[in-house]
N, C-alpha and C. Protein backbone atom coordinates (compact mmCIF):
# COMPACT_ATOMS: atom_id res chain seq x y z
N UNK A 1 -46.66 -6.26 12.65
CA UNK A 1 -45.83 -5.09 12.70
C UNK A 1 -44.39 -5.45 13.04
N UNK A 2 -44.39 -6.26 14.03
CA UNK A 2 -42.67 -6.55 14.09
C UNK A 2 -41.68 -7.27 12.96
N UNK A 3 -42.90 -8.43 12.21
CA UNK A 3 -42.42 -8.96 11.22
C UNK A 3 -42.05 -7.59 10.09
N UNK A 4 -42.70 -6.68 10.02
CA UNK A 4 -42.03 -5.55 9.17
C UNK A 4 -41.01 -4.85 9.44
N UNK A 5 -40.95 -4.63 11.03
CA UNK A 5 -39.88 -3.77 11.17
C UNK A 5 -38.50 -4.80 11.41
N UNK A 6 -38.78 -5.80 11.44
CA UNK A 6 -37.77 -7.21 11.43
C UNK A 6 -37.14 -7.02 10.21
N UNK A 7 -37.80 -6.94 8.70
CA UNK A 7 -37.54 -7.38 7.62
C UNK A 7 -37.05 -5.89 7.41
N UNK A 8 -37.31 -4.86 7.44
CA UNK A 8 -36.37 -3.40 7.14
C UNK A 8 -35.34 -3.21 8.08
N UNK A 9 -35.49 -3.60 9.19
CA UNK A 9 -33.81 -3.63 10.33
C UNK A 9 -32.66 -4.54 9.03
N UNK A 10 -33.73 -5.91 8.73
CA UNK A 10 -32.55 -6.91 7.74
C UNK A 10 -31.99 -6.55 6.61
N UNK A 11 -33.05 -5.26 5.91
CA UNK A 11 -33.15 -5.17 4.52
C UNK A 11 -31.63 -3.64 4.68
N UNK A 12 -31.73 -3.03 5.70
CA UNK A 12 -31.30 -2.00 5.96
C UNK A 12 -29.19 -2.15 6.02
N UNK A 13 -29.75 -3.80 7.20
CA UNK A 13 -28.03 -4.23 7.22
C UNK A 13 -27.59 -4.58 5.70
N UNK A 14 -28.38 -5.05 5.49
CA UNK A 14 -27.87 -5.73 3.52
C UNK A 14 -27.33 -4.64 3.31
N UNK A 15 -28.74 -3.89 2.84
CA UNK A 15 -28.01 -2.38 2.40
C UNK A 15 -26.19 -1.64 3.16
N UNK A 16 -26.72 -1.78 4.13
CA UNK A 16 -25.21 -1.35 4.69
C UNK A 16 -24.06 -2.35 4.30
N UNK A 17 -24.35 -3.30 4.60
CA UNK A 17 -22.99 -4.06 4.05
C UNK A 17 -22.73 -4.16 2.39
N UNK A 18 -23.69 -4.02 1.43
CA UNK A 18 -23.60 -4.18 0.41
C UNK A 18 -22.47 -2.81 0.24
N UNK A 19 -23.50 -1.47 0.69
CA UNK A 19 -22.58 0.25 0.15
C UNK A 19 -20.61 -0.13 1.01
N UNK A 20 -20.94 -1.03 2.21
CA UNK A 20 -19.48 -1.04 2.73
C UNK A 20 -18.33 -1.52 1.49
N UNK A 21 -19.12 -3.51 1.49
CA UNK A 21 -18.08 -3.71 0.10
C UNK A 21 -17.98 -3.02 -0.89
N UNK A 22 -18.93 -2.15 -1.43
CA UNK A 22 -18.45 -1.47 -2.60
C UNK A 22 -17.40 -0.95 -2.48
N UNK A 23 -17.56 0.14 -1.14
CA UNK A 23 -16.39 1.02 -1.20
C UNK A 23 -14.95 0.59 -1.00
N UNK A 24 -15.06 -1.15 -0.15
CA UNK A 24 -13.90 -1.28 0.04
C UNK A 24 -13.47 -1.53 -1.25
N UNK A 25 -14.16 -2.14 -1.92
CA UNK A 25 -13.74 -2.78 -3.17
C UNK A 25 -13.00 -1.60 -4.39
N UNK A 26 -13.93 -0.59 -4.00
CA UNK A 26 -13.28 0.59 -4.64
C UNK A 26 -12.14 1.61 -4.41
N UNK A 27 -11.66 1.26 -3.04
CA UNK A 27 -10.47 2.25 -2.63
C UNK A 27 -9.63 0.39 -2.73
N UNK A 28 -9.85 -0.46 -3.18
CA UNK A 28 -8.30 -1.24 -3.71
C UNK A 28 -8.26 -1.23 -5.20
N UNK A 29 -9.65 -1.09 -5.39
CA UNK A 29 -8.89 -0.18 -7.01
C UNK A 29 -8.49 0.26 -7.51
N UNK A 30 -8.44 1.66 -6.34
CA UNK A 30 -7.90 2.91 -6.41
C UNK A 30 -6.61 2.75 -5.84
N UNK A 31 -6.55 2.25 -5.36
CA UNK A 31 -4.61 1.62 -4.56
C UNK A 31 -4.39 0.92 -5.60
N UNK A 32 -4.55 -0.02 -6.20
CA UNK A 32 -4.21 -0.85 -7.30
C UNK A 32 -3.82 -0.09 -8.10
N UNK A 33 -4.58 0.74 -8.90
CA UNK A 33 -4.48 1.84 -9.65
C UNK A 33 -3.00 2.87 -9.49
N UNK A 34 -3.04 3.34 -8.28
CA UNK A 34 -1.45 3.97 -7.64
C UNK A 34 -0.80 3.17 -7.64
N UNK A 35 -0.83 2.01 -7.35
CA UNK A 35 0.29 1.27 -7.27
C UNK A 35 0.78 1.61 -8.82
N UNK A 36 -0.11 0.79 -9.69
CA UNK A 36 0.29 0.27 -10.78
C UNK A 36 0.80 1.65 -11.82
N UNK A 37 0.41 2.78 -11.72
CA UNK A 37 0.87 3.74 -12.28
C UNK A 37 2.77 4.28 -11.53
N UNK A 38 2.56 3.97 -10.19
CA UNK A 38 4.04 4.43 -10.05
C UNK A 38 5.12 3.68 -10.59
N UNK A 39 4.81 2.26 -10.51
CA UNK A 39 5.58 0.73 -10.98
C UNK A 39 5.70 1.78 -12.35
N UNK A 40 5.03 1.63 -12.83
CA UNK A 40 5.47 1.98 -14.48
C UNK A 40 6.66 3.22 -14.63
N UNK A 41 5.75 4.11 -13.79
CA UNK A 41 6.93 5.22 -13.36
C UNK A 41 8.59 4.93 -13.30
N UNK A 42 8.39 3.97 -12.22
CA UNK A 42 9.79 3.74 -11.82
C UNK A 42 10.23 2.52 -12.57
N UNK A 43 9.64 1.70 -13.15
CA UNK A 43 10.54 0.81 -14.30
C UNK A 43 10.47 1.57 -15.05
N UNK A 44 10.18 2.95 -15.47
CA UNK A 44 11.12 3.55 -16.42
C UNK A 44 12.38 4.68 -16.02
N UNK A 45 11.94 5.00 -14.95
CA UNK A 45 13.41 5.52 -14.58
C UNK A 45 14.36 4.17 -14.03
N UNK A 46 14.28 3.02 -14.03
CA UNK A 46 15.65 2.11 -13.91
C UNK A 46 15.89 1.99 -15.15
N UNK A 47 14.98 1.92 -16.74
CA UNK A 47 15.46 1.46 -18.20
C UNK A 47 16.43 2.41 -18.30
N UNK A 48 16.33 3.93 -17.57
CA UNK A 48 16.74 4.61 -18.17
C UNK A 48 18.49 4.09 -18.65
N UNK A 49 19.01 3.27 -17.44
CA UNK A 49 20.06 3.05 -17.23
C UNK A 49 21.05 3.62 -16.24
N UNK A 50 21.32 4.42 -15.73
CA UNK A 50 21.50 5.19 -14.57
C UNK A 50 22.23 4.47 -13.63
N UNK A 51 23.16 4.31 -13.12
CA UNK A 51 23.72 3.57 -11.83
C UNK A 51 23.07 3.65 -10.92
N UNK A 52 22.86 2.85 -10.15
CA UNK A 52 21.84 2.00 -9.25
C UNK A 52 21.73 3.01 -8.13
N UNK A 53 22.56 4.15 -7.24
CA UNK A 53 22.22 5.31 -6.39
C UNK A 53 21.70 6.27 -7.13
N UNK A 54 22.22 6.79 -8.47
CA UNK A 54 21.06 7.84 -8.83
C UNK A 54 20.13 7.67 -9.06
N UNK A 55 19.68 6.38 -9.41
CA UNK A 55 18.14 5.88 -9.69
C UNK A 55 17.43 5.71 -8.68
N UNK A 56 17.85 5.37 -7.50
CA UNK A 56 17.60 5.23 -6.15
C UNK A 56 17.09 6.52 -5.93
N UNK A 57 18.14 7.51 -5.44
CA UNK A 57 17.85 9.34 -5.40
C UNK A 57 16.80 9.58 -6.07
N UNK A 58 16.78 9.42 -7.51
CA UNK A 58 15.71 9.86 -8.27
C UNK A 58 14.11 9.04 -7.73
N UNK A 59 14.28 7.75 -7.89
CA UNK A 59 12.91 6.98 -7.04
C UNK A 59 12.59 7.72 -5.48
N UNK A 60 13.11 8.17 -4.89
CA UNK A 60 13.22 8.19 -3.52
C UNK A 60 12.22 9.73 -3.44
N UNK A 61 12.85 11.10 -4.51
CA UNK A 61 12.26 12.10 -4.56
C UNK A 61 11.17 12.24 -5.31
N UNK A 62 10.80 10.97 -5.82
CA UNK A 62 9.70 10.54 -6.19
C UNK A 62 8.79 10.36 -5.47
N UNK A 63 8.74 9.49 -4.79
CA UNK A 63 7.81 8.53 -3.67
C UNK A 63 7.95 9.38 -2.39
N UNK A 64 8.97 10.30 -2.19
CA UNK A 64 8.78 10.68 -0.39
C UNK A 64 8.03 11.33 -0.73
N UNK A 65 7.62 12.26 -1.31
CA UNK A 65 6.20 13.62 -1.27
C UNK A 65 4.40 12.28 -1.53
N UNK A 66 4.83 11.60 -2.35
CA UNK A 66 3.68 11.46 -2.49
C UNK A 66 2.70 10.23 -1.57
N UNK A 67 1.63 11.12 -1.45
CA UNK A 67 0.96 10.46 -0.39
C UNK A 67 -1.05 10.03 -0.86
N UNK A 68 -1.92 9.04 -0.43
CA UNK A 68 -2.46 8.78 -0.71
C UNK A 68 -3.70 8.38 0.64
N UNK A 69 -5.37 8.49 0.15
CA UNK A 69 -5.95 8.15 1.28
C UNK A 69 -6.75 9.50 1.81
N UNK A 70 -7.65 9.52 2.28
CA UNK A 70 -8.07 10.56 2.68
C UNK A 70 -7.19 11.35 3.68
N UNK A 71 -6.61 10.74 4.80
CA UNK A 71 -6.46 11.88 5.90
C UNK A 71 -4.52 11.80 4.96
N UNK A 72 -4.11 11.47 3.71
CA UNK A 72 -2.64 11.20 3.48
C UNK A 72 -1.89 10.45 4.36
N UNK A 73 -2.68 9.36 5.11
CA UNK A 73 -1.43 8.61 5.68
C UNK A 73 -0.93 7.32 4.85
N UNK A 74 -1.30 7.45 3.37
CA UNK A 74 -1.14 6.36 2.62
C UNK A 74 0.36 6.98 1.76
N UNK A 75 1.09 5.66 1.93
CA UNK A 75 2.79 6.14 1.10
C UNK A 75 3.25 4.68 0.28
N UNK A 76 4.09 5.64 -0.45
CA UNK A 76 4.86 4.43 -0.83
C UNK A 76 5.99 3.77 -0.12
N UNK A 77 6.66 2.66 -0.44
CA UNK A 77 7.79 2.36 0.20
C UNK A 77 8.10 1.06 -0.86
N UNK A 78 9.57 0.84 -0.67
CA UNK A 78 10.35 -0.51 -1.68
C UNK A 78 11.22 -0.77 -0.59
N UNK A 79 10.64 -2.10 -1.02
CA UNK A 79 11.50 -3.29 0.13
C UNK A 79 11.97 -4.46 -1.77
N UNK A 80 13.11 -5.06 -1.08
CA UNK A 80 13.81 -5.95 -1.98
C UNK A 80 12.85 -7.23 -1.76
N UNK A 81 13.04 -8.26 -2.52
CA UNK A 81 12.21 -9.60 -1.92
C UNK A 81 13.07 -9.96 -1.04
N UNK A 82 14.01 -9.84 -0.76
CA UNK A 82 14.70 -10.33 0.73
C UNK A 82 14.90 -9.46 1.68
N UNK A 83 14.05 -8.36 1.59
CA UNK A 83 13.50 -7.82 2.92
C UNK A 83 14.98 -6.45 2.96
N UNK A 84 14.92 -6.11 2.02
CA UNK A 84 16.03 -5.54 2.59
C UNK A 84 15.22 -3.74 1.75
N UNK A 85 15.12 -2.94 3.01
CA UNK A 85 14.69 -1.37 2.28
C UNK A 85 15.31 -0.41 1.54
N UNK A 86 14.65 -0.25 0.51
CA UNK A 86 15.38 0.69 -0.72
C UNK A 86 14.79 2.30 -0.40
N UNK A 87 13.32 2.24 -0.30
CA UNK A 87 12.82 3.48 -0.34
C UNK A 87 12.06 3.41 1.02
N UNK A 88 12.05 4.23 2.01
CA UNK A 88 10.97 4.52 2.96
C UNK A 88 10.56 5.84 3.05
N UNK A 89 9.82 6.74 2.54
CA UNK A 89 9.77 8.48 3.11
C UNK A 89 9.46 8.76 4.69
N UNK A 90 9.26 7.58 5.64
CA UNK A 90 9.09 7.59 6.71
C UNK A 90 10.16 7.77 7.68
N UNK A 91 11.04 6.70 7.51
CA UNK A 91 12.15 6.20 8.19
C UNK A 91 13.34 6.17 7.36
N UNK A 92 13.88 7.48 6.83
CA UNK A 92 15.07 6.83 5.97
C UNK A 92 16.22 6.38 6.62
N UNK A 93 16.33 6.22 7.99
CA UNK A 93 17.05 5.58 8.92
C UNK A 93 17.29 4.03 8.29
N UNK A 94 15.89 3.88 7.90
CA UNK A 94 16.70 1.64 7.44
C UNK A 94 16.85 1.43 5.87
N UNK A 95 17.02 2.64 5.13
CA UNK A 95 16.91 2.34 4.00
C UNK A 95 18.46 1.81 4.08
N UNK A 96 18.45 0.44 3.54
CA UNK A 96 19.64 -0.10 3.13
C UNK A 96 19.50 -1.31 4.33
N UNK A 97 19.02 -1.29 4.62
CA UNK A 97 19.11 -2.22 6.11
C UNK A 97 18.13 -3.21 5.52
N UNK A 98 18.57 -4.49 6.64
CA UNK A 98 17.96 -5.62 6.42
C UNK A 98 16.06 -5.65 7.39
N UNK A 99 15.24 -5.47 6.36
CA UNK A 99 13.77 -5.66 7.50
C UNK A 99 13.19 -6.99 7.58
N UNK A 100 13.97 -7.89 7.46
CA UNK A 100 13.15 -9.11 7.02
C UNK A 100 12.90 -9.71 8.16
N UNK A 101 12.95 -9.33 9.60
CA UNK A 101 12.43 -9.75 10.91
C UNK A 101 11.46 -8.73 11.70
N UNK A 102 12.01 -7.53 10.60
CA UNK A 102 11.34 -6.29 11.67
C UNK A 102 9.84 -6.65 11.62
N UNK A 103 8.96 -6.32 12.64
CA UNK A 103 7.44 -6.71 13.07
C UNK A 103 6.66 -5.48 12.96
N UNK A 104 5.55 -5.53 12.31
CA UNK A 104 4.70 -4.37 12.07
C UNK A 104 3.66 -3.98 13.61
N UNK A 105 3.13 -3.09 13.50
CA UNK A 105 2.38 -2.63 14.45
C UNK A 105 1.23 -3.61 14.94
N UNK A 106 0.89 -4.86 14.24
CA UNK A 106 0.15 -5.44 14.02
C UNK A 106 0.47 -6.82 14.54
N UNK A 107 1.83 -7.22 14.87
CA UNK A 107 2.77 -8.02 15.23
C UNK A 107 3.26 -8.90 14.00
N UNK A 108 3.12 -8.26 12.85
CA UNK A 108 3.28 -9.29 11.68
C UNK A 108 4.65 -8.90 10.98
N UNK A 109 5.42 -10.05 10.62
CA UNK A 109 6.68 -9.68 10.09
C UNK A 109 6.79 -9.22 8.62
N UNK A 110 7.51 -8.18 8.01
CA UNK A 110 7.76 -7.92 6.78
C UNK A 110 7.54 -9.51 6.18
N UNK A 111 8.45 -10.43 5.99
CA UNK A 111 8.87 -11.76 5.37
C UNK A 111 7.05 -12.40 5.04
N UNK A 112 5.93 -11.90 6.53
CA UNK A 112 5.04 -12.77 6.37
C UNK A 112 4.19 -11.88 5.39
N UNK A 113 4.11 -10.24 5.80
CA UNK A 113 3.73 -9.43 4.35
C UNK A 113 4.11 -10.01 3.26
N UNK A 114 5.16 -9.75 2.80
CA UNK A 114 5.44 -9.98 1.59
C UNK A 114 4.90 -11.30 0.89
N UNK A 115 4.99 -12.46 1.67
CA UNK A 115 4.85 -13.45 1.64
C UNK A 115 3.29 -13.54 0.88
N UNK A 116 2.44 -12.74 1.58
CA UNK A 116 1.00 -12.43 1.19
C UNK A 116 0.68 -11.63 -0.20
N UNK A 117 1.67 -10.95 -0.54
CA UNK A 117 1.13 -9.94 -1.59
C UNK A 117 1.71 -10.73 -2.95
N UNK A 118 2.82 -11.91 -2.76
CA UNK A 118 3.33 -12.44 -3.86
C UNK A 118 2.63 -13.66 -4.23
C-alpha cells in the first residue's frame, strides 16, 4: 500500500510540473506574440518617416494604455541599446535619460537585462 500511494504522490508531482511548464511555456508565447505584433506596429510608424518626436508621441500613445497579463501589470517600455529610455508609461520622468546603471527591484542592472535578451 505505501508503494502505491508512493508512486501516485510521484505520478501526481509529474503531473503538476508537467501542467506548470506548459503554462509557462505558453504565457512566453503569448508575450512573444505581443511583443512581436507591437515591433511590427511600431517599425511601421518609424517607415512612416516622421521626425523622430512625433514618432516618439505617436509610439508613446501607443504603448502607455496598453497593458498585458492577468492582473494588467504587464507593459511595454523602449530602452535604446545604450540604455538610454524612449518610452516608459510608468515613469515618464526618465524618458530621455540615461538607465544604463539604474538597478531593478531584483538588484539587476538594465545593461545586465539587456545584455540577456540580446
Amino acid at each position: 500500500m505505501t508503494i502505491v500511494i508512493y508512486l501516485q504522490n510521484q505520478s501526481l508531482k509529474n503531473n503538476v510540473n508537467d501542467y506548470r511548464t506548459a503554462v509557462i511555456e505558453e504565457r512566453q508565447k503569448e508575450l512573444k506574440d505581443a511583443v512581436l505584433i507591437t515591433k511590427h506596429v511600431i517599425d511601421n510608424m518609424i517607415a512612416k518617416g516622421n521626425n523622430e518626436q512625433d514618432t516618439i508621441k505617436e509610439i508613446e500613445a501607443l504603448l502607455n494604455p496598453l497593458r498585458f497579463a492577468d492582473n494588467n501589470a504587464g507593459y511595454f517600455f523602449i530602452y535604446t541599446i545604450e540604455g538610454i529610455n524612449v518610452v516608459h508609461p510608468l515613469n515618464s520622468a526618465i524618458q530621455g535619460t540615461d538607465q544604463i546603471a539604474a538597478i531593478d527591484a531584483n538588484g539587476t542592472t538594465l545593461y545586465s537585462s539587456f545584455n540577456s535578451i540580446i
